[in-house]
PDB file of N, CA and C in Angstrom:
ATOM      1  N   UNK A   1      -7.262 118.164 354.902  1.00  0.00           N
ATOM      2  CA  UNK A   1      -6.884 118.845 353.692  1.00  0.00           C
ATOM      3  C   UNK A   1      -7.673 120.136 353.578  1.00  0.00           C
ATOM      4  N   UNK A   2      -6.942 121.066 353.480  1.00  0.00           N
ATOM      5  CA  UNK A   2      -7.795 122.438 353.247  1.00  0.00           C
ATOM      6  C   UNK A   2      -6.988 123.053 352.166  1.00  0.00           C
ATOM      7  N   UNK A   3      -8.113 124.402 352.135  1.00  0.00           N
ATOM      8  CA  UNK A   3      -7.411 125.087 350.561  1.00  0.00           C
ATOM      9  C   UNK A   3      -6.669 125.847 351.420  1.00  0.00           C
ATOM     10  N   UNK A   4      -6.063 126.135 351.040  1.00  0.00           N
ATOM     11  CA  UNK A   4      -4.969 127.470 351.457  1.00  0.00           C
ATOM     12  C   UNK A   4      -5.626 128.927 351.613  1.00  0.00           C
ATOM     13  N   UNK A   5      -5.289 129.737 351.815  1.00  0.00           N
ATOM     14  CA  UNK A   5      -5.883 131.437 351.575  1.00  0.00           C
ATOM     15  C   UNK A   5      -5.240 131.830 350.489  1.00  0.00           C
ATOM     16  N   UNK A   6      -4.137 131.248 349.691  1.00  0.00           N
ATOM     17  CA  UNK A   6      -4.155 132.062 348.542  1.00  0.00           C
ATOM     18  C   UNK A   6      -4.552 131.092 347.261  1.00  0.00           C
ATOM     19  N   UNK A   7      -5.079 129.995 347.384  1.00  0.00           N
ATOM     20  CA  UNK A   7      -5.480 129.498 346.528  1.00  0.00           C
ATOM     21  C   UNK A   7      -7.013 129.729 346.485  1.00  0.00           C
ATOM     22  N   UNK A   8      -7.752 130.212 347.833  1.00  0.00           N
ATOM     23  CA  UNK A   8      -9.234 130.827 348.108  1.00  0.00           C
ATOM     24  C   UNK A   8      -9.424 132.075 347.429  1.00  0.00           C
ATOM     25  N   UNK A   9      -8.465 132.761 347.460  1.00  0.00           N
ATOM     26  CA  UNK A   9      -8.259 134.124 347.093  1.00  0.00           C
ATOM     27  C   UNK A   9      -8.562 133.912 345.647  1.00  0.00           C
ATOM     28  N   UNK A  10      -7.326 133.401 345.331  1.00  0.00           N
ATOM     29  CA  UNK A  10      -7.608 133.305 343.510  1.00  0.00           C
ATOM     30  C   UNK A  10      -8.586 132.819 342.818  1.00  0.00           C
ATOM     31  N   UNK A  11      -9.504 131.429 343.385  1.00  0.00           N
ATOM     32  CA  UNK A  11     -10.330 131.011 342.898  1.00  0.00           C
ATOM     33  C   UNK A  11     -11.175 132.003 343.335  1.00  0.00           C
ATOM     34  N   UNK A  12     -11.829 133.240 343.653  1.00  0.00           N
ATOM     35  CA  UNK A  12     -12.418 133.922 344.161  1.00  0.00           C
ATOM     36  C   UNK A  12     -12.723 135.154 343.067  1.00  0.00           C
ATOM     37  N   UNK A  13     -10.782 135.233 343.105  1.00  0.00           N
ATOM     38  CA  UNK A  13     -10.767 136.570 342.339  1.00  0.00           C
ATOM     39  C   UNK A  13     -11.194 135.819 340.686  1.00  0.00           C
ATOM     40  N   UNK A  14     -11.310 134.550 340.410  1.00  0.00           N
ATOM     41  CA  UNK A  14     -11.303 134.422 339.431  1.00  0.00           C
ATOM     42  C   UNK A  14     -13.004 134.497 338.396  1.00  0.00           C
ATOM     43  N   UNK A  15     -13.206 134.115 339.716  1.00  0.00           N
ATOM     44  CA  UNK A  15     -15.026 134.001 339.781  1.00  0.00           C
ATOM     45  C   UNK A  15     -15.419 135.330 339.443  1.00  0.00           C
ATOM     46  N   UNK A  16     -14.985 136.257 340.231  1.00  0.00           N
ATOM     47  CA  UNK A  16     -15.147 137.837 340.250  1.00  0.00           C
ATOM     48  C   UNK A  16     -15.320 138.192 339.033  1.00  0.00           C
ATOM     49  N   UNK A  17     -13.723 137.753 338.558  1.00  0.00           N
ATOM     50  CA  UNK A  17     -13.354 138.446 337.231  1.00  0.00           C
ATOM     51  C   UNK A  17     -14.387 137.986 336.432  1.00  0.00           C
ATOM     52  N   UNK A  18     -14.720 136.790 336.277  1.00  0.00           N
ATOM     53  CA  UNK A  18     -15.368 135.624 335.440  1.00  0.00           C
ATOM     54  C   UNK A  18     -17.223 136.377 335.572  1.00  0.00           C
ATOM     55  N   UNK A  19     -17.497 136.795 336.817  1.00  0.00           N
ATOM     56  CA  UNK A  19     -19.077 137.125 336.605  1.00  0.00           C
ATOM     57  C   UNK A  19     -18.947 139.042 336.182  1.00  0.00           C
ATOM     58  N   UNK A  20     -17.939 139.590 336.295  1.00  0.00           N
ATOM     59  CA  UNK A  20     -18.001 141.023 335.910  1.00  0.00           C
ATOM     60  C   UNK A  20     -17.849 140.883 334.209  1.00  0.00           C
ATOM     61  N   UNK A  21     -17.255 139.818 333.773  1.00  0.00           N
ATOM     62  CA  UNK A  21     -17.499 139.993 331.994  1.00  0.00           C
ATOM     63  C   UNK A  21     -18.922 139.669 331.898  1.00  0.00           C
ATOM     64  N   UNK A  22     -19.421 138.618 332.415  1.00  0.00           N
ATOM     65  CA  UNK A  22     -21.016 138.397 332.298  1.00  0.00           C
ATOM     66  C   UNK A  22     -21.945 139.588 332.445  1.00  0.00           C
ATOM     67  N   UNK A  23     -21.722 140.137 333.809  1.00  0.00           N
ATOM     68  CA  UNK A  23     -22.943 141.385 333.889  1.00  0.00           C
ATOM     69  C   UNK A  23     -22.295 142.339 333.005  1.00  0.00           C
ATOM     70  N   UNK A  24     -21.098 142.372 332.652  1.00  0.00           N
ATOM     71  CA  UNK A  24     -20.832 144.417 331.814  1.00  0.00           C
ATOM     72  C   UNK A  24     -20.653 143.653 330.030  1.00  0.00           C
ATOM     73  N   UNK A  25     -21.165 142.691 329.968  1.00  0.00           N
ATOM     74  CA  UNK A  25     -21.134 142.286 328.721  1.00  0.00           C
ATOM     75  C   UNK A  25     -22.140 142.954 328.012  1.00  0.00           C
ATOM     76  N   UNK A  26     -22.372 143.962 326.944  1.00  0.00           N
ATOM     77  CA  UNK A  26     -23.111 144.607 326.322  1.00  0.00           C
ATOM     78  C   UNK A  26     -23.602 143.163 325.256  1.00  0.00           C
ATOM     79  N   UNK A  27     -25.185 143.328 326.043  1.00  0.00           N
ATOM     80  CA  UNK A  27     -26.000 142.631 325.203  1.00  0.00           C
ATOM     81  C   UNK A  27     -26.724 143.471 323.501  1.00  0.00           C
ATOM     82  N   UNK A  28     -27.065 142.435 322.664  1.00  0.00           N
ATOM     83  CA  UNK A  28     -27.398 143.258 321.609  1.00  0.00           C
ATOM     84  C   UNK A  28     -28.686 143.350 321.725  1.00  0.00           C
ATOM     85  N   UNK A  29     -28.686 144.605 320.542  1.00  0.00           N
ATOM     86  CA  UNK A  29     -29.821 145.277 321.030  1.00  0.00           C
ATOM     87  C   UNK A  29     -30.983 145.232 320.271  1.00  0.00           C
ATOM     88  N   UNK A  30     -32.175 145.046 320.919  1.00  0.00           N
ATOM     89  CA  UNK A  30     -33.820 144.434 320.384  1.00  0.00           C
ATOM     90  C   UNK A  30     -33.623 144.802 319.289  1.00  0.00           C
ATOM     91  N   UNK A  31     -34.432 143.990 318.640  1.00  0.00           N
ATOM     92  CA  UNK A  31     -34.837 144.263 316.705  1.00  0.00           C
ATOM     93  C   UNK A  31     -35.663 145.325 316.896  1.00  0.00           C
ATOM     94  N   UNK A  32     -35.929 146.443 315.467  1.00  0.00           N
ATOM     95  CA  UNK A  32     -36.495 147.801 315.711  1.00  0.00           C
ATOM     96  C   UNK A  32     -37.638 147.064 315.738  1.00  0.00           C
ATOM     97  N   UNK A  33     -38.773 147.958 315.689  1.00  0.00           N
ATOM     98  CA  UNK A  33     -40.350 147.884 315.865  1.00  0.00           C
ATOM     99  C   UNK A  33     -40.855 148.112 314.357  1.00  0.00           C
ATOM    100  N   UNK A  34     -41.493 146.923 314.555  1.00  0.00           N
ATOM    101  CA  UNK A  34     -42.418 146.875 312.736  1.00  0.00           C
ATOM    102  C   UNK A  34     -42.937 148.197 313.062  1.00  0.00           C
ATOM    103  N   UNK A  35     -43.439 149.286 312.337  1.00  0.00           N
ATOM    104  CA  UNK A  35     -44.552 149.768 311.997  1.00  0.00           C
ATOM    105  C   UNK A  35     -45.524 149.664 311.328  1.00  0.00           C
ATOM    106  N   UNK A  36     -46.355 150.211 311.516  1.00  0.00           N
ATOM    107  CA  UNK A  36     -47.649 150.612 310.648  1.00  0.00           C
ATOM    108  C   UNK A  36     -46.937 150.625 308.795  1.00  0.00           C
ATOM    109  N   UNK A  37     -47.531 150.202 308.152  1.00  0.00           N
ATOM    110  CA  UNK A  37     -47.305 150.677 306.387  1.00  0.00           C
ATOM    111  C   UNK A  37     -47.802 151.755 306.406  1.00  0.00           C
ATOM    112  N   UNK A  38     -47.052 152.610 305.214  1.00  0.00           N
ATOM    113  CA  UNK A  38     -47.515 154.015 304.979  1.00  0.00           C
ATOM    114  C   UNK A  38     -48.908 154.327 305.023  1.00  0.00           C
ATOM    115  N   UNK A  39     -49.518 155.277 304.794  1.00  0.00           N
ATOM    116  CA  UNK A  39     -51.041 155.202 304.788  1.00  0.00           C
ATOM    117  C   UNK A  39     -50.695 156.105 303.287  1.00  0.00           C
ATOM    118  N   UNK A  40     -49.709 156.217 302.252  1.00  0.00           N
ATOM    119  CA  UNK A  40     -49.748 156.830 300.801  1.00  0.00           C
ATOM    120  C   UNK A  40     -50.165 156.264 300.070  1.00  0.00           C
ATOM    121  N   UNK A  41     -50.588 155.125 300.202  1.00  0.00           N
ATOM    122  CA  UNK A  41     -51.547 154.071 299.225  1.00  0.00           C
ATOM    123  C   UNK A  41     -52.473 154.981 298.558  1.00  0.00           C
ATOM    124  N   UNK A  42     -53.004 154.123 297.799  1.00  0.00           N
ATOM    125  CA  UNK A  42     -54.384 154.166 297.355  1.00  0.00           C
ATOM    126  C   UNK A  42     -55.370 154.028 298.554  1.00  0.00           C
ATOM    127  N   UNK A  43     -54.964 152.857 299.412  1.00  0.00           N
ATOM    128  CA  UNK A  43     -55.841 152.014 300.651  1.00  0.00           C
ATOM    129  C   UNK A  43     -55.831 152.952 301.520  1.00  0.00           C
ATOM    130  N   UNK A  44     -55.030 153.505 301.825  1.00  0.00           N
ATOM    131  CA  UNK A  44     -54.736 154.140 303.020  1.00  0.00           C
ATOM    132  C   UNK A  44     -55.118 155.828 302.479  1.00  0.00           C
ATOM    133  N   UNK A  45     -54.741 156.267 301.927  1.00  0.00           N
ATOM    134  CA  UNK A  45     -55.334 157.605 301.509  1.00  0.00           C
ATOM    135  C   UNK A  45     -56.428 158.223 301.299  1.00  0.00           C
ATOM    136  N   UNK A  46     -57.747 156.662 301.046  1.00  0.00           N
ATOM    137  CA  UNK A  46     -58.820 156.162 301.435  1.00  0.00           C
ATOM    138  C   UNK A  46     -59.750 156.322 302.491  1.00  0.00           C
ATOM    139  N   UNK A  47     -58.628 155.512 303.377  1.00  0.00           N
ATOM    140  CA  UNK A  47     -58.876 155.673 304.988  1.00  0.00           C
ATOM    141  C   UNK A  47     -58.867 157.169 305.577  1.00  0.00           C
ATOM    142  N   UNK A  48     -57.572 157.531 304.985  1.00  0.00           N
ATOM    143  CA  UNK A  48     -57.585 158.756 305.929  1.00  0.00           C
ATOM    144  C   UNK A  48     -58.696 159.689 305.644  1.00  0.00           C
ATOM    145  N   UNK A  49     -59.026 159.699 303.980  1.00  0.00           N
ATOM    146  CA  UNK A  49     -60.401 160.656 304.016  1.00  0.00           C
ATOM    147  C   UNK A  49     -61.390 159.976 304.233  1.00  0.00           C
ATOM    148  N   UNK A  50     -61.519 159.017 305.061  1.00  0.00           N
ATOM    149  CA  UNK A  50     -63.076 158.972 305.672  1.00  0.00           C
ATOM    150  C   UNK A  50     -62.870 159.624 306.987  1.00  0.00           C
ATOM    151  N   UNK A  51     -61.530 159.920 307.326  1.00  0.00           N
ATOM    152  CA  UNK A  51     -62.087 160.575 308.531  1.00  0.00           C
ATOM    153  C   UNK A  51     -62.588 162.347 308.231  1.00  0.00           C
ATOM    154  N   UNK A  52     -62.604 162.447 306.857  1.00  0.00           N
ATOM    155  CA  UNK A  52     -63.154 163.740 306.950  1.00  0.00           C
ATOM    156  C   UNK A  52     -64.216 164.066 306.872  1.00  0.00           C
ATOM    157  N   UNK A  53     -65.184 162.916 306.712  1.00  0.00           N
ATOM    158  CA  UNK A  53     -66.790 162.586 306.805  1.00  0.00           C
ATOM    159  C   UNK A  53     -67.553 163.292 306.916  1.00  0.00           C
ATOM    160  N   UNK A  54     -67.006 163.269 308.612  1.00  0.00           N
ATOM    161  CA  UNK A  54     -67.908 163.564 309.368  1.00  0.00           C
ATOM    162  C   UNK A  54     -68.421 165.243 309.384  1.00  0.00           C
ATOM    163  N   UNK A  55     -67.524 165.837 308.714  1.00  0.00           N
ATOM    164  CA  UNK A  55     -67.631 167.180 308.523  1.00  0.00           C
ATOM    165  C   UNK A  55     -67.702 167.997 306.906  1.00  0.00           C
ATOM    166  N   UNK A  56     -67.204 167.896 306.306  1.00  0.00           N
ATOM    167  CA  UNK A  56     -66.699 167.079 304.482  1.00  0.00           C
ATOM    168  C   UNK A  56     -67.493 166.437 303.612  1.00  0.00           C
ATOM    169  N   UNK A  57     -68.783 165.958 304.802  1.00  0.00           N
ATOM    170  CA  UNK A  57     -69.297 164.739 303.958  1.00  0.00           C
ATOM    171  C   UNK A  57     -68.864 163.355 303.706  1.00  0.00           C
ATOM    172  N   UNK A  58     -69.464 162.719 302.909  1.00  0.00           N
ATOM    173  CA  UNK A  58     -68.547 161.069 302.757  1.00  0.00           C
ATOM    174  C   UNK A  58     -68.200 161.611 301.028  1.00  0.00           C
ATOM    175  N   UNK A  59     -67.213 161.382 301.275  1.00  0.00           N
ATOM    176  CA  UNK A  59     -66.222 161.365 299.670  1.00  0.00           C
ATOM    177  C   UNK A  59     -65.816 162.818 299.608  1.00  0.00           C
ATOM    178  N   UNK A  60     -65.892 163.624 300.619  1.00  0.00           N
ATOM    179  CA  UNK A  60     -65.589 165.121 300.187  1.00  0.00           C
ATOM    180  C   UNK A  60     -66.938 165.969 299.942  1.00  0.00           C
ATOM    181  N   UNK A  61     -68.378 165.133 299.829  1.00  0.00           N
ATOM    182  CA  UNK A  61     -69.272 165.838 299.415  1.00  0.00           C
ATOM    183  C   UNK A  61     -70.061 166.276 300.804  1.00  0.00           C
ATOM    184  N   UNK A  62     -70.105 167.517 300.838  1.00  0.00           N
ATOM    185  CA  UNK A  62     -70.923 167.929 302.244  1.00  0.00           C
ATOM    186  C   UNK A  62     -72.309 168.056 302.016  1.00  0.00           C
ATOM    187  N   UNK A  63     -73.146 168.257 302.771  1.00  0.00           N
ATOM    188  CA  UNK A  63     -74.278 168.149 302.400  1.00  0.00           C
ATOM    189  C   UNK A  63     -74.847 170.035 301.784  1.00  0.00           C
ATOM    190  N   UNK A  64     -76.429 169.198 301.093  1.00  0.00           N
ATOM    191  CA  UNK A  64     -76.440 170.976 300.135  1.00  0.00           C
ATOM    192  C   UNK A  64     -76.537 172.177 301.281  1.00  0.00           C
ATOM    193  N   UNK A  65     -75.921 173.093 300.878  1.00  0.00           N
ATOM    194  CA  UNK A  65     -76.063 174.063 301.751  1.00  0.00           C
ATOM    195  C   UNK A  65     -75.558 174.652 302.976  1.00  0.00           C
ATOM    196  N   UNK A  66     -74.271 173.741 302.966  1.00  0.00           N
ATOM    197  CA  UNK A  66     -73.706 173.679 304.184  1.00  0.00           C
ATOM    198  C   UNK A  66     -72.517 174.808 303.970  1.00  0.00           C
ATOM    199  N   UNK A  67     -71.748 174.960 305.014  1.00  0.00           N
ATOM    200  CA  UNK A  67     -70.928 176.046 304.774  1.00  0.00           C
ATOM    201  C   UNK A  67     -69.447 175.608 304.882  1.00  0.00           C
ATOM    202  N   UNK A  68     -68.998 174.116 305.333  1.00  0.00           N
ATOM    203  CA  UNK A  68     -68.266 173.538 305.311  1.00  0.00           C
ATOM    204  C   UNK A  68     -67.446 173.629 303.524  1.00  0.00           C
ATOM    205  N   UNK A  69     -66.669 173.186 303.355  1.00  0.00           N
ATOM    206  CA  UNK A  69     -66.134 173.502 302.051  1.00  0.00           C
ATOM    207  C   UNK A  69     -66.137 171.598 301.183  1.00  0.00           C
ATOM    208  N   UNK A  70     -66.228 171.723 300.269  1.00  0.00           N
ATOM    209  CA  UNK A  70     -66.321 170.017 299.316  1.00  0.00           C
ATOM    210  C   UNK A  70     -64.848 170.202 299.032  1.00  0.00           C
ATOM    211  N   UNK A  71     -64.569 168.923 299.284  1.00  0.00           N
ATOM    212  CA  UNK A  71     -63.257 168.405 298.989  1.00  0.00           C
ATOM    213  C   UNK A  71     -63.152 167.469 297.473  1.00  0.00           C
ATOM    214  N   UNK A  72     -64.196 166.806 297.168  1.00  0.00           N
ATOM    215  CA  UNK A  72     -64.320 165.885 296.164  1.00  0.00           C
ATOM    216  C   UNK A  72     -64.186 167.000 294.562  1.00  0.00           C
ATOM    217  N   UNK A  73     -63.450 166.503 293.859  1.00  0.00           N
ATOM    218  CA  UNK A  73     -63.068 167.369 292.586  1.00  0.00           C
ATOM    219  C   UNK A  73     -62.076 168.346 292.768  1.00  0.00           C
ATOM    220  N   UNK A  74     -62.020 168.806 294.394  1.00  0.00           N
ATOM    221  CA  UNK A  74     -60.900 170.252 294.239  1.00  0.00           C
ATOM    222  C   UNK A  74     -59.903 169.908 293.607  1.00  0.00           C
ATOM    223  N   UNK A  75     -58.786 171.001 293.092  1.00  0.00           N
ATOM    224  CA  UNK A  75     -57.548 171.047 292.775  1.00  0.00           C
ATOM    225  C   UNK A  75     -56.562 170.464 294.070  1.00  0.00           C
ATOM    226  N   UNK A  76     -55.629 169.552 293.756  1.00  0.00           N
ATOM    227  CA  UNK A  76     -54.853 168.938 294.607  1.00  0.00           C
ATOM    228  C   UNK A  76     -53.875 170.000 295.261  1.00  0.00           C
ATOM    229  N   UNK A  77     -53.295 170.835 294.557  1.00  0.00           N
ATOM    230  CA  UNK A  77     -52.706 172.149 294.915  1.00  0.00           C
ATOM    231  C   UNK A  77     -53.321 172.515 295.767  1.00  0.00           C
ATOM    232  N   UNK A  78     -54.416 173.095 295.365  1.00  0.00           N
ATOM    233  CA  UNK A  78     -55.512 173.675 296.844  1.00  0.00           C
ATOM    234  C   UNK A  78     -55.549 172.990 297.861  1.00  0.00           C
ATOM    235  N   UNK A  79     -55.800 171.969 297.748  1.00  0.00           N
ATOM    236  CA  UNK A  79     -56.219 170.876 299.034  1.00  0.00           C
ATOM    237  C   UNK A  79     -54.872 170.708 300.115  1.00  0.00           C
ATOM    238  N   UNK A  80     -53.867 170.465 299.476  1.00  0.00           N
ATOM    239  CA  UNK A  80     -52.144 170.211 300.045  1.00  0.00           C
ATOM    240  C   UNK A  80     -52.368 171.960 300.712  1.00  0.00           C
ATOM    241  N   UNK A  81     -52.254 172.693 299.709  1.00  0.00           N
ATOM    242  CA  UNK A  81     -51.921 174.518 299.998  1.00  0.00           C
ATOM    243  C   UNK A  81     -52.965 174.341 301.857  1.00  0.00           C
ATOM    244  N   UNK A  82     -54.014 173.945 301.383  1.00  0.00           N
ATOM    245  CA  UNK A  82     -54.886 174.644 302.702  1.00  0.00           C
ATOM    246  C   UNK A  82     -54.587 173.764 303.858  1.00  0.00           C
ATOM    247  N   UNK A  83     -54.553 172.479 303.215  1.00  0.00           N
ATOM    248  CA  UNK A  83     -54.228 171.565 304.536  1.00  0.00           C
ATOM    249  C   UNK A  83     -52.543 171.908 305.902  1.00  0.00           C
ATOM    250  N   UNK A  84     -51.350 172.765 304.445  1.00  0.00           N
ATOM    251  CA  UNK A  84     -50.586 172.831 305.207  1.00  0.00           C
ATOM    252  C   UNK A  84     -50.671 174.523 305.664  1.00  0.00           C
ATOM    253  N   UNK A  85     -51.479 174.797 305.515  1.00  0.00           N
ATOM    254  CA  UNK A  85     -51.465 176.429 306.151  1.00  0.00           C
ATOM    255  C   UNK A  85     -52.652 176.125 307.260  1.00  0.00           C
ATOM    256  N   UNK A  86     -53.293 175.179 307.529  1.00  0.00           N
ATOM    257  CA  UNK A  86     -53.975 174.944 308.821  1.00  0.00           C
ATOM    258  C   UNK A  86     -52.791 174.326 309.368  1.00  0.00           C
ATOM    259  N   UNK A  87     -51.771 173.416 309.317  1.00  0.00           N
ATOM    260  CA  UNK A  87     -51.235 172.824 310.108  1.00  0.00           C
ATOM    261  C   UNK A  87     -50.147 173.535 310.836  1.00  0.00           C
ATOM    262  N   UNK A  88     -49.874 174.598 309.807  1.00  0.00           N
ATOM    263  CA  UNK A  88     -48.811 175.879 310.190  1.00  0.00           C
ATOM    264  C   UNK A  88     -49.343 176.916 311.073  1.00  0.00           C
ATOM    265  N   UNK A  89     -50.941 176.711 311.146  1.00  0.00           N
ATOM    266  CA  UNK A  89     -51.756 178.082 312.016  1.00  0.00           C
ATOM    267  C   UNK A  89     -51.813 179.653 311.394  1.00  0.00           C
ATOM    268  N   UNK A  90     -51.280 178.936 309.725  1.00  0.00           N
ATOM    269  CA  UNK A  90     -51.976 180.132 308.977  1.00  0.00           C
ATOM    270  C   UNK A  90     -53.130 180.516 308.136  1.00  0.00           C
ATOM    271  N   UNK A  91     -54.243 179.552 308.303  1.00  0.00           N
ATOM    272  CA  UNK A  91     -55.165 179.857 307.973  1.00  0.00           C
ATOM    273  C   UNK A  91     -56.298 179.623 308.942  1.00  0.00           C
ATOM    274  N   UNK A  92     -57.004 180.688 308.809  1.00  0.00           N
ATOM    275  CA  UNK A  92     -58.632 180.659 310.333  1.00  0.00           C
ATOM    276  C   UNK A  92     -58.863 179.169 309.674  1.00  0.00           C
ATOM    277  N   UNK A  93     -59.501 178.659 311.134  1.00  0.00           N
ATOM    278  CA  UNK A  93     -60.023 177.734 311.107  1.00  0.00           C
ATOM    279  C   UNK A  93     -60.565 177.069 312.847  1.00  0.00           C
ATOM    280  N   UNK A  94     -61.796 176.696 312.469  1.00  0.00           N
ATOM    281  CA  UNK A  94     -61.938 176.184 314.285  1.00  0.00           C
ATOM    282  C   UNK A  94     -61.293 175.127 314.793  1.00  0.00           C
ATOM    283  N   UNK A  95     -61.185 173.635 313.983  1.00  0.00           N
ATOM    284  CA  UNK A  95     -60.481 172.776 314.200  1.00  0.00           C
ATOM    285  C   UNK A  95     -59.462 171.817 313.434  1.00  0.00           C
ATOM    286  N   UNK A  96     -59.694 172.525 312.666  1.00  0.00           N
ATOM    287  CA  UNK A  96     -58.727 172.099 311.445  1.00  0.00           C
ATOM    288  C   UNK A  96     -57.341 172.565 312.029  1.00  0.00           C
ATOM    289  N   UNK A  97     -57.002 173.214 312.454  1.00  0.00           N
ATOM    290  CA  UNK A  97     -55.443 173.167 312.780  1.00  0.00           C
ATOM    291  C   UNK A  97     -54.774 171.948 313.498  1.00  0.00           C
ATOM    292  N   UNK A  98     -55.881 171.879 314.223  1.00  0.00           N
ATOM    293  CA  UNK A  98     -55.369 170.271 315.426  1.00  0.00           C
ATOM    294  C   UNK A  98     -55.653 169.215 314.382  1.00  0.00           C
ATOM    295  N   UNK A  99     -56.803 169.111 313.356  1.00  0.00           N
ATOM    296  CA  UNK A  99     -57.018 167.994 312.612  1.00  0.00           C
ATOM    297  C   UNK A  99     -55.457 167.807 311.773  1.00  0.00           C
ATOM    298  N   UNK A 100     -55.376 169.016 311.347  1.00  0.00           N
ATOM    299  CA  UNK A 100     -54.286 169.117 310.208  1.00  0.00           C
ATOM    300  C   UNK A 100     -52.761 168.431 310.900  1.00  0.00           C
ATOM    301  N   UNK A 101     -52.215 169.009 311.961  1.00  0.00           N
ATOM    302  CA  UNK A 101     -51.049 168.391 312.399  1.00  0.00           C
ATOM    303  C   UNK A 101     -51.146 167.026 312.563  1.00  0.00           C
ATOM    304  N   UNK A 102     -51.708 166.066 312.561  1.00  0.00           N
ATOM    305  CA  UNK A 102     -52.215 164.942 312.648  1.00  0.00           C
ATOM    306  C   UNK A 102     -51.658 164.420 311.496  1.00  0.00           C
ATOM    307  N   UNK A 103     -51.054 164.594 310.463  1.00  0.00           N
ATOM    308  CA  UNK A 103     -50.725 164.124 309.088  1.00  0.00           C
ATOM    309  C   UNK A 103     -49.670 164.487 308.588  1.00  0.00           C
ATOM    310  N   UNK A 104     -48.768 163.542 308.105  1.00  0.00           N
ATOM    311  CA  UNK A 104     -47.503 164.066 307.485  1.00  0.00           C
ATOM    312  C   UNK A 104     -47.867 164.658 306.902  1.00  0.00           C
ATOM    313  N   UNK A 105     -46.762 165.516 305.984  1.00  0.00           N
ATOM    314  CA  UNK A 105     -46.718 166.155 304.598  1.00  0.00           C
ATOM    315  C   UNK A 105     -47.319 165.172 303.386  1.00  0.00           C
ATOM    316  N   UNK A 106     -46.544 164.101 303.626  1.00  0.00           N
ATOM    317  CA  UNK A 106     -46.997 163.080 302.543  1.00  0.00           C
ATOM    318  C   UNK A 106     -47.998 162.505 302.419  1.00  0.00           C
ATOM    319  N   UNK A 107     -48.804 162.666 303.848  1.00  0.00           N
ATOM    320  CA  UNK A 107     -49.899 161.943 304.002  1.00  0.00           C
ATOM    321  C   UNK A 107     -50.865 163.195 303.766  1.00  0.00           C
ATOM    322  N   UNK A 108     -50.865 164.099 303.538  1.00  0.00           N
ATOM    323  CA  UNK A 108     -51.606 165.550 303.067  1.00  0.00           C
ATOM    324  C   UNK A 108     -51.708 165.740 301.680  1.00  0.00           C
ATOM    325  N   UNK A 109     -50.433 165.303 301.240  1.00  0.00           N
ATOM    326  CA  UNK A 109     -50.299 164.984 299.664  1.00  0.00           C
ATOM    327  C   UNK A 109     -51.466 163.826 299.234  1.00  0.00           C
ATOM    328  N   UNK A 110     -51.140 162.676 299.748  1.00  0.00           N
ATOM    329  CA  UNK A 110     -51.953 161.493 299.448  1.00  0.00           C
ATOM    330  C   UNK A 110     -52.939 161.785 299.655  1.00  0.00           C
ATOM    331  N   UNK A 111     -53.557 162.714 300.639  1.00  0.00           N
ATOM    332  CA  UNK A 111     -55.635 162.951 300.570  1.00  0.00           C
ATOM    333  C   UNK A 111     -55.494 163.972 299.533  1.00  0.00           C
ATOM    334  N   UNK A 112     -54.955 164.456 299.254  1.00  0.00           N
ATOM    335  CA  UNK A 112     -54.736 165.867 297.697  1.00  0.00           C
ATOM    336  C   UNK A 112     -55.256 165.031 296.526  1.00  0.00           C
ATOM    337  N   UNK A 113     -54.660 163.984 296.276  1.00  0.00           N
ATOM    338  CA  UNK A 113     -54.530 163.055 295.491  1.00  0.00           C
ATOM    339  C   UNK A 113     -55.859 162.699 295.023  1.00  0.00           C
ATOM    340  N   UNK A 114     -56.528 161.780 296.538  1.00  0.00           N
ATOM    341  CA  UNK A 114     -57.459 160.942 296.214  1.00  0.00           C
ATOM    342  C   UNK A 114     -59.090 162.187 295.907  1.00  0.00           C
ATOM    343  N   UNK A 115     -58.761 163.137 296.946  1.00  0.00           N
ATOM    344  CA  UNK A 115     -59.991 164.028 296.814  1.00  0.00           C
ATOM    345  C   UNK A 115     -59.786 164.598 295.360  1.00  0.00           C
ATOM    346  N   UNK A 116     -58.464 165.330 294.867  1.00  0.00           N
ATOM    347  CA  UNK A 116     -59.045 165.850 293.554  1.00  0.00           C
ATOM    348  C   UNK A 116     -59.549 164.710 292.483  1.00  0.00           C
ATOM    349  N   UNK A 117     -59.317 163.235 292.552  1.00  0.00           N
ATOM    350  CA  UNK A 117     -59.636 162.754 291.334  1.00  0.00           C
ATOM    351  C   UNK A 117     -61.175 162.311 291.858  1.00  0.00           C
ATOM    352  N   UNK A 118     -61.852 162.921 292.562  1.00  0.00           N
ATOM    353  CA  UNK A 118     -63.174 162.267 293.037  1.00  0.00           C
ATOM    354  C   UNK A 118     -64.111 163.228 292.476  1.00  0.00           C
ATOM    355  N   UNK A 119     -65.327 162.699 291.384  1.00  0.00           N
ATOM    356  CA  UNK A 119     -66.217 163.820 291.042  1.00  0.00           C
ATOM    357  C   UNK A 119     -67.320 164.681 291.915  1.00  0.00           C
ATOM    358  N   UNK A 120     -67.295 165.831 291.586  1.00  0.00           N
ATOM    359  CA  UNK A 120     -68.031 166.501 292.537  1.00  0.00           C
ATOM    360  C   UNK A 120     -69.310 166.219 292.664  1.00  0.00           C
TER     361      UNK A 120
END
């Protein structure tokens, strides 16, 4: 008893057909990627000005005599104004331009925020 050649054929072609829906079957596609939570908090707006510490002082307050500028008490206007004219490369600065692009808009807003309500 043997198969025939056109009954080989078909069970063949059928297989074919049968594994080409499998591989060109568009699988769905990965769940997006959690991110990070905003950093516009309170918590996070926090965070981000400690990284200005190191230069700024801790809380915005630099130390006496320094030539660095205090952030703690400024006007929030000011603070947003200067932060986005370093990030634009329109205002001198040695490293504040690279610091500045580093931060959304919103997240420039949110250190505006926390530094002006901080006493000088």
């Amino acid at each position: 008893m043997g198969i025939s050649k056109a009954a080989l054929s078909a069970a063949l072609a059928g297989l074919a057909l049968g594994w080409g829906s499998v591989v060109g079957a568009q699988q769905p596609a990965p769940p997006a990627p959690a991110f990070a939570p905003s950093n516009t908090g309170a918590a996070g707006a926090r965070a981000m000005a400690a990284n200005c510490a190191a230069c700024h002082g801790t809380e915005g307050r630099p130390a006496q005599g320094s030539a660095v500028a205090g952030l703690a008490g400024m006007p929030r206007d000011w603070i947003v104004q200067s932060m986005t004219q370093f990030k634009e490369g329109k205002k001198p600065a040695t490293v504040m331009h690279q610091i500045a692009k580093g931060y959304s808009d919103a997240e420039i807003a949110a250190m505006g925020d926390y530094f002006s309500k901080l006493p000088r």
